[in-house]
Protein backbone atom coordinates (compact mmCIF):
# COMPACT_ATOMS: atom_id res chain seq x y z
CA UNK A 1 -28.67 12.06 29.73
CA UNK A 2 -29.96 9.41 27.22
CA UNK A 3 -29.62 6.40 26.32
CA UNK A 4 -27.07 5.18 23.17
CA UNK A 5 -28.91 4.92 20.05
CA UNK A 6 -28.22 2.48 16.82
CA UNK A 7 -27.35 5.17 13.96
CA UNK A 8 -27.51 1.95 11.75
CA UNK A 9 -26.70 -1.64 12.01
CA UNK A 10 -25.77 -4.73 8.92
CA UNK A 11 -26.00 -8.02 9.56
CA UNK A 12 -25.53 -11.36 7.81
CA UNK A 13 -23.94 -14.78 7.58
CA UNK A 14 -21.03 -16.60 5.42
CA UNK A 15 -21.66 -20.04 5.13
CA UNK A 16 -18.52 -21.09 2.93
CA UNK A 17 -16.01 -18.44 4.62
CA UNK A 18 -13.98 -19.43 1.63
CA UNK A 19 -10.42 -19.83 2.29
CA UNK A 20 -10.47 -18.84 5.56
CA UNK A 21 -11.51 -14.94 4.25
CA UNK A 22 -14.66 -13.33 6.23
CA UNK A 23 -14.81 -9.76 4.32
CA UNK A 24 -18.11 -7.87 5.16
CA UNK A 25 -19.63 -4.43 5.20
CA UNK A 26 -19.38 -2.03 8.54
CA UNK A 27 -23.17 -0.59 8.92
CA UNK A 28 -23.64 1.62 6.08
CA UNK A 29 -23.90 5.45 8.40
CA UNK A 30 -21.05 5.85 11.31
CA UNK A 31 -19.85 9.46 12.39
CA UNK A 32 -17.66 10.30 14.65
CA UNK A 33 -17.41 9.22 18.42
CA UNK A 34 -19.89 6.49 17.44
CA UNK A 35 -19.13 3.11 19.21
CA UNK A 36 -18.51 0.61 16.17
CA UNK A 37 -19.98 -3.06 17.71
CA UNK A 38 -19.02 -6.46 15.59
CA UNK A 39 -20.38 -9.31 17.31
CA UNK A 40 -18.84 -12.65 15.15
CA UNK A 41 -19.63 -16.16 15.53
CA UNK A 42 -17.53 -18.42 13.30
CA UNK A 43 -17.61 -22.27 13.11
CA UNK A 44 -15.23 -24.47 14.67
CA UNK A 45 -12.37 -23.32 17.98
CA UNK A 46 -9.37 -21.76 15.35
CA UNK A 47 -8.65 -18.62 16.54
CA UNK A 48 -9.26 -15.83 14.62
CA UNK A 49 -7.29 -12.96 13.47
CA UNK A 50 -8.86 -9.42 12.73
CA UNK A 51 -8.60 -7.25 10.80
CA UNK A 52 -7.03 -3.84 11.83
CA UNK A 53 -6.04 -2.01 8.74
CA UNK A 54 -9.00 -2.04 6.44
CA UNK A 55 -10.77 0.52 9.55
CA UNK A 56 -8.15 1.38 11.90
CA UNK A 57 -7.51 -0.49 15.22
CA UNK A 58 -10.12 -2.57 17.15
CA UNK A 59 -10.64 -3.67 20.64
CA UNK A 60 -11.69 -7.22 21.89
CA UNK A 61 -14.08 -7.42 24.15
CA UNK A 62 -15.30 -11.05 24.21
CA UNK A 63 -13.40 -13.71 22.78
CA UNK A 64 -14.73 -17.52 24.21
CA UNK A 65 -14.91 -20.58 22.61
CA UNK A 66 -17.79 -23.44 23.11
CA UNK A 67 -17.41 -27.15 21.63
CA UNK A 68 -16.68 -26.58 17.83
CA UNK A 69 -17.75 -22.69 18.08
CA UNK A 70 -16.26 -19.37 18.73
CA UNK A 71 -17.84 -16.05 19.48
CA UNK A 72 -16.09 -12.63 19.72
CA UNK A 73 -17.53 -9.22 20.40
CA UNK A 74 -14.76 -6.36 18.84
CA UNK A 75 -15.19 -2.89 19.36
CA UNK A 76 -13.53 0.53 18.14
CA UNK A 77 -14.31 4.39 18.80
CA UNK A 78 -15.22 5.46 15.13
CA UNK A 79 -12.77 8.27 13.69
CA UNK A 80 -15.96 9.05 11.02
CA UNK A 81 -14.77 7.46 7.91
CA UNK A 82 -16.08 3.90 8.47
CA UNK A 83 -19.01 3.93 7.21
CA UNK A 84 -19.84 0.83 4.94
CA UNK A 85 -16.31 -0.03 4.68
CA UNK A 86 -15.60 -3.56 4.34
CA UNK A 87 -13.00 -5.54 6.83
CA UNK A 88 -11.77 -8.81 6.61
CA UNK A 89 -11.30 -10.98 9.42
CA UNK A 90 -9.66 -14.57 8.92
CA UNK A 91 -9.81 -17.82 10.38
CA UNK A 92 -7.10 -20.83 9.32
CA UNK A 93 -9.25 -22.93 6.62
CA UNK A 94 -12.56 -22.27 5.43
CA UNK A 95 -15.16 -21.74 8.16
CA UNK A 96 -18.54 -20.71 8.17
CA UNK A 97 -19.89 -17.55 9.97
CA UNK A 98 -23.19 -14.94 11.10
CA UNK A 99 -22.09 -11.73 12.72
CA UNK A 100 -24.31 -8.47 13.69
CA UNK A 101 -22.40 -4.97 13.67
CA UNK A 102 -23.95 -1.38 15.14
CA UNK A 103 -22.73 1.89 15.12
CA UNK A 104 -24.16 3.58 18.40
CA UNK A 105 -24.29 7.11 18.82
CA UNK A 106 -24.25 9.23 22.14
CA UNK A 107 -22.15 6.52 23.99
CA UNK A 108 -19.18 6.81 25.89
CA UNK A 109 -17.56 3.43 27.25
CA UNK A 110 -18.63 -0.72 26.88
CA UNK A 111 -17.86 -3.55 29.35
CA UNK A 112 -18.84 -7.07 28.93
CA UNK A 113 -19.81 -9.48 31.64
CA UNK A 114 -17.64 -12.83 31.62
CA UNK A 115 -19.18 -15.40 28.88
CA UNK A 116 -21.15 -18.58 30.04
CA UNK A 117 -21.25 -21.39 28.62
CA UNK A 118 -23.32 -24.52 28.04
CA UNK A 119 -24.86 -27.52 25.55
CA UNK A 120 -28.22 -26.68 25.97
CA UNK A 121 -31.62 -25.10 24.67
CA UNK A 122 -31.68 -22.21 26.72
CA UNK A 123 -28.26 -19.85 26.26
CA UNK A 124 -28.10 -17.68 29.02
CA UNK A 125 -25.82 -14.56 29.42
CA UNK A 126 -25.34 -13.81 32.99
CA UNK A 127 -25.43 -10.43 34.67
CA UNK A 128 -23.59 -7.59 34.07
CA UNK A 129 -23.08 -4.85 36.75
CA UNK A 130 -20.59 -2.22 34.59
CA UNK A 131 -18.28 0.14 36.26
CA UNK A 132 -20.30 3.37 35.78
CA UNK A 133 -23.20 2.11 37.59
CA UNK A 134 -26.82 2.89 37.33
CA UNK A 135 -27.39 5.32 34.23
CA UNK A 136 -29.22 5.45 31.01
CA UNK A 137 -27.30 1.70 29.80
CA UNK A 138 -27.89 0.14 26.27
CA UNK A 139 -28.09 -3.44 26.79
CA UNK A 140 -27.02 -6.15 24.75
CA UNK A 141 -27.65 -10.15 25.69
CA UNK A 142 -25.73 -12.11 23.13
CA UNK A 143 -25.20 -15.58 21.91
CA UNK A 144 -23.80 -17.63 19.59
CA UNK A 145 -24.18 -21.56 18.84
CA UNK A 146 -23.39 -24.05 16.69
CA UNK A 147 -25.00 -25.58 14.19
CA UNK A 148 -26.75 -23.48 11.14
CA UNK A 149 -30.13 -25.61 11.29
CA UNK A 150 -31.26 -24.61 14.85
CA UNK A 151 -33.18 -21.17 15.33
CA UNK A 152 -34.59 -18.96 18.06
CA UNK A 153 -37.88 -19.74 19.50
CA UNK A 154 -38.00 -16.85 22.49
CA UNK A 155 -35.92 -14.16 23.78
CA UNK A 156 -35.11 -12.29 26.75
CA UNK A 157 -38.32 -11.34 28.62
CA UNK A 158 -38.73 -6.99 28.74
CA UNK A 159 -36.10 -7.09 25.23
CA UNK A 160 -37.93 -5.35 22.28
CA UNK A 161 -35.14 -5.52 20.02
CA UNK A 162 -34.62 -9.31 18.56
CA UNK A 163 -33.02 -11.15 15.91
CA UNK A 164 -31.45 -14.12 14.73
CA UNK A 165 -28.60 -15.08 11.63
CA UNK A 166 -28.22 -18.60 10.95
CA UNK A 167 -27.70 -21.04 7.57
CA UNK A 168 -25.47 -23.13 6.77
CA UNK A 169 -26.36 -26.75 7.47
CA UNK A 170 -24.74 -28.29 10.64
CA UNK A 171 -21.57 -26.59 9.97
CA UNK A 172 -22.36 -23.24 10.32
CA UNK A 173 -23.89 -21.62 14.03
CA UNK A 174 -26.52 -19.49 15.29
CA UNK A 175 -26.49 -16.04 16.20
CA UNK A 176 -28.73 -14.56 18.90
CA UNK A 177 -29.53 -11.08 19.81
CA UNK A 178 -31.54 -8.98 22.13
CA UNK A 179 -31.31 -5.38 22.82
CA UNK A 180 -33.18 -3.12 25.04
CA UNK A 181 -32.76 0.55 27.16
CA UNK A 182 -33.13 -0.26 30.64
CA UNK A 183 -31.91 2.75 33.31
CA UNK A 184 -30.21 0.52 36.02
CA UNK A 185 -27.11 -0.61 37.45
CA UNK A 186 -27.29 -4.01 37.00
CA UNK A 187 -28.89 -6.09 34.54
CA UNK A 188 -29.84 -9.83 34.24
CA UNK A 189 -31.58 -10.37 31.28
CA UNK A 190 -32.43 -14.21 31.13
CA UNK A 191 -32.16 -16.87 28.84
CA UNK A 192 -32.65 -17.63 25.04
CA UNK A 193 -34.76 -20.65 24.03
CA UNK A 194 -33.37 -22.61 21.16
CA UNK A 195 -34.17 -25.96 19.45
CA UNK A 196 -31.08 -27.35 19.98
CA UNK A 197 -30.72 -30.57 22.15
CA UNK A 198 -27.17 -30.54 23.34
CA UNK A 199 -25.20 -28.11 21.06
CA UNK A 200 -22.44 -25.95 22.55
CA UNK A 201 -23.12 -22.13 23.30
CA UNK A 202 -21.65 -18.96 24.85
CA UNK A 203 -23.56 -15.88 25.60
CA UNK A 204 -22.58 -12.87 27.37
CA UNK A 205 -24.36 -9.50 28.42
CA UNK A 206 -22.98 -6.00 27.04
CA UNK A 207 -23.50 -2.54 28.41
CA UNK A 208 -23.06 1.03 26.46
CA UNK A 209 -22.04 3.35 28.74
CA UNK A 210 -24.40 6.45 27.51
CA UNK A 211 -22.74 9.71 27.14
CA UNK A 212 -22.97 12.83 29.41
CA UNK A 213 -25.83 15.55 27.89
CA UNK A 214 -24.42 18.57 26.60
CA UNK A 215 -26.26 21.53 25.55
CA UNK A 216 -26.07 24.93 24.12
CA UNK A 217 -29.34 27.17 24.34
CA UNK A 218 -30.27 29.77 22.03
CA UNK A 219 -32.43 33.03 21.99
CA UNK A 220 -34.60 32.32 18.28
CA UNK A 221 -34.51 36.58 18.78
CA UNK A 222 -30.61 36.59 20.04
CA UNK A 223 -31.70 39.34 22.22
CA UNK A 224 -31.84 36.96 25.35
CA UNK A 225 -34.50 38.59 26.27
CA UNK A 226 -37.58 35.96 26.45
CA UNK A 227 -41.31 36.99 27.20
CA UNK A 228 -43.21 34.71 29.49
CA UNK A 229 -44.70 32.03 27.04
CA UNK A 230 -42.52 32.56 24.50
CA UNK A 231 -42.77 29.50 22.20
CA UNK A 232 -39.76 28.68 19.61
CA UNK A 233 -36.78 29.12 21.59
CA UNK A 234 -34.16 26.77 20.31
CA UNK A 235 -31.54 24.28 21.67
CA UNK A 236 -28.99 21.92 20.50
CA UNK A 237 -26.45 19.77 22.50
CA UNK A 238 -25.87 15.91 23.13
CA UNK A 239 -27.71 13.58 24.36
CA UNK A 240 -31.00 15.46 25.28
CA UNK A 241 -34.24 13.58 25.78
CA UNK A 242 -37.73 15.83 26.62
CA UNK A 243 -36.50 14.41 30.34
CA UNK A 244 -34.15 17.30 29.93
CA UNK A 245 -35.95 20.00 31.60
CA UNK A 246 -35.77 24.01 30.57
CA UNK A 247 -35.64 25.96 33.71
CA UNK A 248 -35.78 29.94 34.71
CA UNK A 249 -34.27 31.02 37.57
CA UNK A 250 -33.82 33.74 39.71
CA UNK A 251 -32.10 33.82 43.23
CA UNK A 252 -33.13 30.52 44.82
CA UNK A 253 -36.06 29.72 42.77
CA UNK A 254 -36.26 28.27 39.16
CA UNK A 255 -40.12 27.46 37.21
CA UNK A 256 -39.94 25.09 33.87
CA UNK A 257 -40.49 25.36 30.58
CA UNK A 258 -44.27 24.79 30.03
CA UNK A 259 -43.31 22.16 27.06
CA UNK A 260 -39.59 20.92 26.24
CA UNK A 261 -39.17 19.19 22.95
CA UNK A 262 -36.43 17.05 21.74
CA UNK A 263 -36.64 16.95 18.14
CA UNK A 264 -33.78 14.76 18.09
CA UNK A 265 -31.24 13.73 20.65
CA UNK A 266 -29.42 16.84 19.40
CA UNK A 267 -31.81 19.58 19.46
CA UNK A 268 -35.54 20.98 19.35
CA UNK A 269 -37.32 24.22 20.87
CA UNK A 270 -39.01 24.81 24.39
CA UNK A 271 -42.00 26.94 25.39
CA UNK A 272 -41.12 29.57 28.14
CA UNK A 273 -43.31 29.58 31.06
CA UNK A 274 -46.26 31.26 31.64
CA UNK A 275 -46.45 34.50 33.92
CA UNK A 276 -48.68 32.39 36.06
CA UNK A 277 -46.12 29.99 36.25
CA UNK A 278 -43.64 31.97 37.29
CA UNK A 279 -45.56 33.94 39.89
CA UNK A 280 -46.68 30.01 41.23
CA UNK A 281 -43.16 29.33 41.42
CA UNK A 282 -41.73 32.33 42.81
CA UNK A 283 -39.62 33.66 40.52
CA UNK A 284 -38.94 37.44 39.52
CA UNK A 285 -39.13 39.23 36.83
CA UNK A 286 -36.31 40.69 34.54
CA UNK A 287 -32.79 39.37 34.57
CA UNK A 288 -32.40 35.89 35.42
CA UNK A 289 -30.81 32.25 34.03
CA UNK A 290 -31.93 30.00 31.64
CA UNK A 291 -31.20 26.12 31.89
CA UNK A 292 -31.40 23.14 30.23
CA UNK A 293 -30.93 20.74 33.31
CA UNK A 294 -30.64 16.94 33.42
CA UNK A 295 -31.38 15.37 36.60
CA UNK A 296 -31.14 18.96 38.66
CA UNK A 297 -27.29 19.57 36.66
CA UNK A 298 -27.55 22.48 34.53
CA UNK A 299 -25.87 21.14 31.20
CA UNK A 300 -26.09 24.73 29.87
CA UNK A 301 -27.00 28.26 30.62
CA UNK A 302 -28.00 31.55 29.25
CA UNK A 303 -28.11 35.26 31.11
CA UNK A 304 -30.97 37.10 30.02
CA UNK A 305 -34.30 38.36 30.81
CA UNK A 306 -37.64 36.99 31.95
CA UNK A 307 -40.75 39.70 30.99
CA UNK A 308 -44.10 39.27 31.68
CA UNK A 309 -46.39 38.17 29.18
CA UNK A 310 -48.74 41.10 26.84
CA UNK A 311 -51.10 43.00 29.44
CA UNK A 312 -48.93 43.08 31.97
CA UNK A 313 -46.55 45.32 33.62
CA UNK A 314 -43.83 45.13 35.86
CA UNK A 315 -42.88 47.87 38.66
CA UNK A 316 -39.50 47.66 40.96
CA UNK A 317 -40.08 48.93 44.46
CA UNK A 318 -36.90 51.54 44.74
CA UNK A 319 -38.25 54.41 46.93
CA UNK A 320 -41.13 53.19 49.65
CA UNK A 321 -41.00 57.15 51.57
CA UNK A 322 -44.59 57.50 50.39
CA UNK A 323 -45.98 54.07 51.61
CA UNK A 324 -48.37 55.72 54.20
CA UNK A 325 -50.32 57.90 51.20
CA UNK A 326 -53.33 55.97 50.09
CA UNK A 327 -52.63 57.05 46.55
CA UNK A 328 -49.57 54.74 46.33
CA UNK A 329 -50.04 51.48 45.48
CA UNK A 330 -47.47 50.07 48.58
CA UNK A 331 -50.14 51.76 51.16
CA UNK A 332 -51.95 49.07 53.58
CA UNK A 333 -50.07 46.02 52.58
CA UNK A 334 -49.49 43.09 54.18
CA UNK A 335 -46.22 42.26 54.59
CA UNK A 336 -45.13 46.24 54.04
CA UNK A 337 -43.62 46.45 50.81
CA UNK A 338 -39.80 47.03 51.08
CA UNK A 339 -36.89 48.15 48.42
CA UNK A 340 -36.49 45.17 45.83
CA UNK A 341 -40.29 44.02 46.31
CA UNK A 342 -41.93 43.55 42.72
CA UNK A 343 -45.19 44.50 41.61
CA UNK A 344 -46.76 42.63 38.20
CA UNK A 345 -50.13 45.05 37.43
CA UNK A 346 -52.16 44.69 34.55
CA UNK A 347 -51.74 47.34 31.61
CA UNK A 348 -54.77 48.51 31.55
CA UNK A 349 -57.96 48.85 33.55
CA UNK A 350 -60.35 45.51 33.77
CA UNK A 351 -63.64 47.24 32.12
CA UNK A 352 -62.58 50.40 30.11
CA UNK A 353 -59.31 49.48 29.15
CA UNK A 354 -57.78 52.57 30.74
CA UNK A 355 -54.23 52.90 30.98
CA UNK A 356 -52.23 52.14 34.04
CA UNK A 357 -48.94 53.51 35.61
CA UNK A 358 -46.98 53.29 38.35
CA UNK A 359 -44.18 56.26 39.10
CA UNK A 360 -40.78 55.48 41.02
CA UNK A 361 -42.73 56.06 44.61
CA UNK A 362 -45.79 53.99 43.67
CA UNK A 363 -48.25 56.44 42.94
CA UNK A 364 -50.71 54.84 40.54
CA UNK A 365 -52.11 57.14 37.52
CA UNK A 366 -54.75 55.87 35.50
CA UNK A 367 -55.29 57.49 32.01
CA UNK A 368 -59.48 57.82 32.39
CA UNK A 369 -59.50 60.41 29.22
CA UNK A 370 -61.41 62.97 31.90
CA UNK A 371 -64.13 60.03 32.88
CA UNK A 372 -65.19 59.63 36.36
CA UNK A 373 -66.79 55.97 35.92
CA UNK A 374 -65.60 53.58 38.64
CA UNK A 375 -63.29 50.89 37.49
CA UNK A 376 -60.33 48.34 38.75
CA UNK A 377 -57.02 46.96 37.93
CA UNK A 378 -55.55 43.74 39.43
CA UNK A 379 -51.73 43.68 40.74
CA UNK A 380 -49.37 40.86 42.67
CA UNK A 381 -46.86 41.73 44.64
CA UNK A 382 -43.43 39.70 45.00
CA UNK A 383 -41.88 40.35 48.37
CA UNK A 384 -38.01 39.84 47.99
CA UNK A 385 -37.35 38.38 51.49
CA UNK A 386 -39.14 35.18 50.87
CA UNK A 387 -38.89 35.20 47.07
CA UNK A 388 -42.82 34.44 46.86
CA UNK A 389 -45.89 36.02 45.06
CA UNK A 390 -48.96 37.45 46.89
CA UNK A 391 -52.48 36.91 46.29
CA UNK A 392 -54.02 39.00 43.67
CA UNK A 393 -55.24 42.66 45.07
CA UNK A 394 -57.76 44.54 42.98
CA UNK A 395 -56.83 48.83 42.85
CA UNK A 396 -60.34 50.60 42.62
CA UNK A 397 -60.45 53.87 40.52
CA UNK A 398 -62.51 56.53 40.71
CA UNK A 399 -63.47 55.47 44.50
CA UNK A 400 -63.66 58.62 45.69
CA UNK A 401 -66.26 59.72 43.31
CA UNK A 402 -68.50 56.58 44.16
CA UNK A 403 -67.89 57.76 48.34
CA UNK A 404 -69.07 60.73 47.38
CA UNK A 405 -72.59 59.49 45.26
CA UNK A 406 -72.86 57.41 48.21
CA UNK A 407 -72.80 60.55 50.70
CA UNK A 408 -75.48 62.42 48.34
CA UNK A 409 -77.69 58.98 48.64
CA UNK A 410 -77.47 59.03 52.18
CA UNK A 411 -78.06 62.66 52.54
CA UNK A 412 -81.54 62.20 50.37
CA UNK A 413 -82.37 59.14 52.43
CA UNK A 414 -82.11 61.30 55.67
CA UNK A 415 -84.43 64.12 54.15
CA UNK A 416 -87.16 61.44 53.52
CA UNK A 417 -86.84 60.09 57.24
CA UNK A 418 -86.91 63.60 58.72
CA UNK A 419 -89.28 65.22 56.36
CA UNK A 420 -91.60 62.16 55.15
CA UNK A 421 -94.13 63.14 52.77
C-alpha cells in the first residue's frame, strides 16, 4: 500500500468574483480514478451553487459557514478528461474568493471530520478518525477566514506541505492549507496561527483513503525461470512503495529480494536473492513462487523457478539404496539423507577447477583429466523434513591416494626405527 499522491494541484484567488461568476482552471494533469479536491472559500454566508456540467457531477463534502465567510470542500472521482478544464461556480452578487484544487492519484475514498468554528488567531480543525481506519492516509487540515489582509504565520506542527491564498482587502478571506502522509488511524493535527484578532473561521481535517496495491510481476527473460541474484526483473502494479517486498517461496518458507525498487508508484525492477540467501532462509531450489507482498499479502504472483547462482549445482536426492557406500555423497550424514533432500555442490573442484558430478544414487565423479593430486569440493545439503540447509561439508578427492603416501611414509619411518643407521 501507499499513500495518495498529488499528480498536480492550481491554486488562486478572485478578488472581484464579478457578477457573482467564479470560473477557474481544474489542476492542469488528472487521469482516471484520480480523486479531484476543490477546497473554496468565498466572501460573505450566500450559498453557493456549483457547477456540475462544465466536469461532470461533484460531491460536497464540507459546506459551513463562519460570520461573513463560507468554506466548502467538493469532490468527484475523475472520469480522465478533466484535466485543466475550467468550472464555474456562482454565488448571488459579486463576491470575492481563494480556493486550492488537487488531483490525487492511488486513492480510493475521502471523509471529512465535522468543521469547527471560531473568531480567533489560531483556526483549528479537529480530529478526524475515518471509517477505514489506520492505513497509509493523506491528510489534509484546512481553513478558511475572512478578511484578505490577514496571513499565515505557522502551521500544523509534523505538516511539510503549506500554503496560503489571500488578497483582496477586508472583503476577501484567507485560505489555509497543510498536508502531510501520516500512517494512522486517527489524526489531530493542531492549530493554524493567524494575525487576525477576532475574525470568523472554519477549519476541518480531510483524509484520502489510499488505494489497495496491485501488482503484476514479470520475468525481463519471460522464461520464469530466475537465477539466484538475478538483477532486472521487472514489475508494475498500483500503489507499490520499496515497502513492498519481493519474496521466493517454496513450501513454508519464502527469502526476499536482496533490493526492491519502486521506480514509481507503478513499477521498477527487483534483485533476486542470493544463493546464500536462500540457503539462510531455507528455501529450495527449482520450482517455486514469486511475490510481491505488502504487509505479508501477496498482491501478485508468478510460478517459476529458483536456480542457483554460476558455480553451483543442484542434485535431487531420488534413490538413497547406495547411502552406506563411501563413494556416494549421502554416506555418513547427519541427519541421513532421505528422498526429496537437496544437495547445492560447487561445479567444480576448489584448487584445480576439476569438474564435479553427482549421478541419480549420489555417486560423486570428479573429471581429474587422469591426475591423482588431492583436492576438495564444498556441498550443503537441504533436508526436506525441516525445510532447512546444513552446514557446509567439504568432499576430499583423491583421498585414497594421499592414505596410501601416508602408508609408504609410515612404512619408511618403521625401517629407520628397526634398522637405524
Amino acid at each position: 500500500m501507499a499513500f495518495p499522491a498529488i499528480r498536480s494541484e492550481s491554486s488562486g484567488v478572485d478578488s472581484t468574483g464579478a457578477d457573482g461568476n467564479h470560473a477557474f482552471a481544474l489542476p492542469a494533469t488528472v487521469s482516471a480514478g484520480d480523486y479531484l479536491v476543490v477546497f473554496f472559500v468565498v466572501d460573505g454566508s450566500a450559498a453557493v451553487t456549483w457547477d456540475n456540467s462544465s466536469a461532470g457531477t461533484w460531491t460536497e463534502l464540507v459546506n459551513t459557514t463562519s460570520g461573513s465567510m463560507r468554506a466548502m470542500v467538493m469532490y468527484k472521482v475523475a472520469d480522465g478528461t478533466e484535466d485543466g478544464v475550467t468550472i464555474t461556480p456562482t454565488t448571488v452578487g459579486a463576491e470575492s474568493h481563494a480556493r486550492w484544487c488537487w488531483a490525487f492519484s492511488g486513492a480510493a475514498g475521502i471523509e471529512a471530520a465535522t468543521a469547527t468554528t471560531g473568531t480567533s488567531a489560531n483556526p483549528d480543525s479537529g480530529s478526524l478518525a475515518p471509517s477505514w481506519g489506520s492505513a497509509d492516509t493523506k491528510w489534509l487540515s484546512l481553513f478558511g477566514q475572512n478578511d484578505g489582509t490577514l496571513t499565515v504565520s505557522a502551521y500544523p506542527a509534523s505538516y511539510s506541505d503549506t500554503g496560503s491564498q489571500t488578497g483582496g482587502g477586508t472583503g476577501a478571506v484567507l485560505l489555509g492549507k497543510a498536508l502531510r502522509d501520516n500512517a494512522t488511524g486517527t489524526e489531530d493535527p493542531g492549530a493554524f496561527t493567524t494575525t487576525a484578532v477576532a475574525q470568523g473561521w472554519a477549519a476541518f481535517t480531510v483524509g484520502i483513503r489510499p488505494a489497495a496495491a496491485s501488482a503484476t510481476l514479470t520475468d525481463i527473460d519471460t522464461d520464469e525461470t530466475i537465477t539466484a541474484g538475478q538483477t532486472g526483473i521487472a514489475y508494475t502494479g498500483t500503489g507499490l512503495t520499496d515497502a513492498d517486498g519481493l519474496m521466493v517461496q517454496t513450501g513454508t518458507k519464502e527469502a526476499a529480494a536482496t533490493a526492491f525498487s519502486a521506480t514509481n508508484a507503478t513499477s521498477g525492477t527487483f534483485t533476486a536473492p542470493t544463493a546464500a540467501a536462500i540457503r539462510t532462509a531455507g528455501v529450495k531450489f527449482g520450482s517455486c513462487t514469486f511475490s510481491i507482498e505488502d504487509g505479508g499479502v501477496a498482491l501478485a504472483t508468478l510460478a517459476g523457478t529458483i536456480n542457483p547462482s554460476s558455480g553451483l549445482t543442484v542434485h535431487n536426492v531420488s534413490d538413497i539404496s547406495q547411502a552406506a557406500d563411501e563413494g556416494c555423497i549421502y554416506y555418513g550424514q547427519s541427519p541421513a539423507v532421505a528422498v526429496n533432500d537437496q544437495v547445492l555442490f560447487a561445479s567444480t573442484t576448489t584448487s584445480n577447477g576439476w569438474a564435479v558430478t553427482i549421478d541419480s544414487q549420489g555417486f560423486v565423479t570428479i573429471d581429474s583429466g587422469g591426475s591423482e593430486a588431492q583436492d576438495s569440493f564444498a556441498y550443503y545439503i537441504w533436508d526436506a523434513t525441516d525445510e532447512t540447509w546444513g552446514a557446509v561439508g567439504t568432499w576430499t578427492v583423491n583421498q585414497q591416494g594421499v592414505d596410501a603416501l601416508i602408508d609408504v611414509l609410515q612404512d619408511v619411518v618403521s625401517d629407520v626405527v628397526i634398522n637405524p643407521l
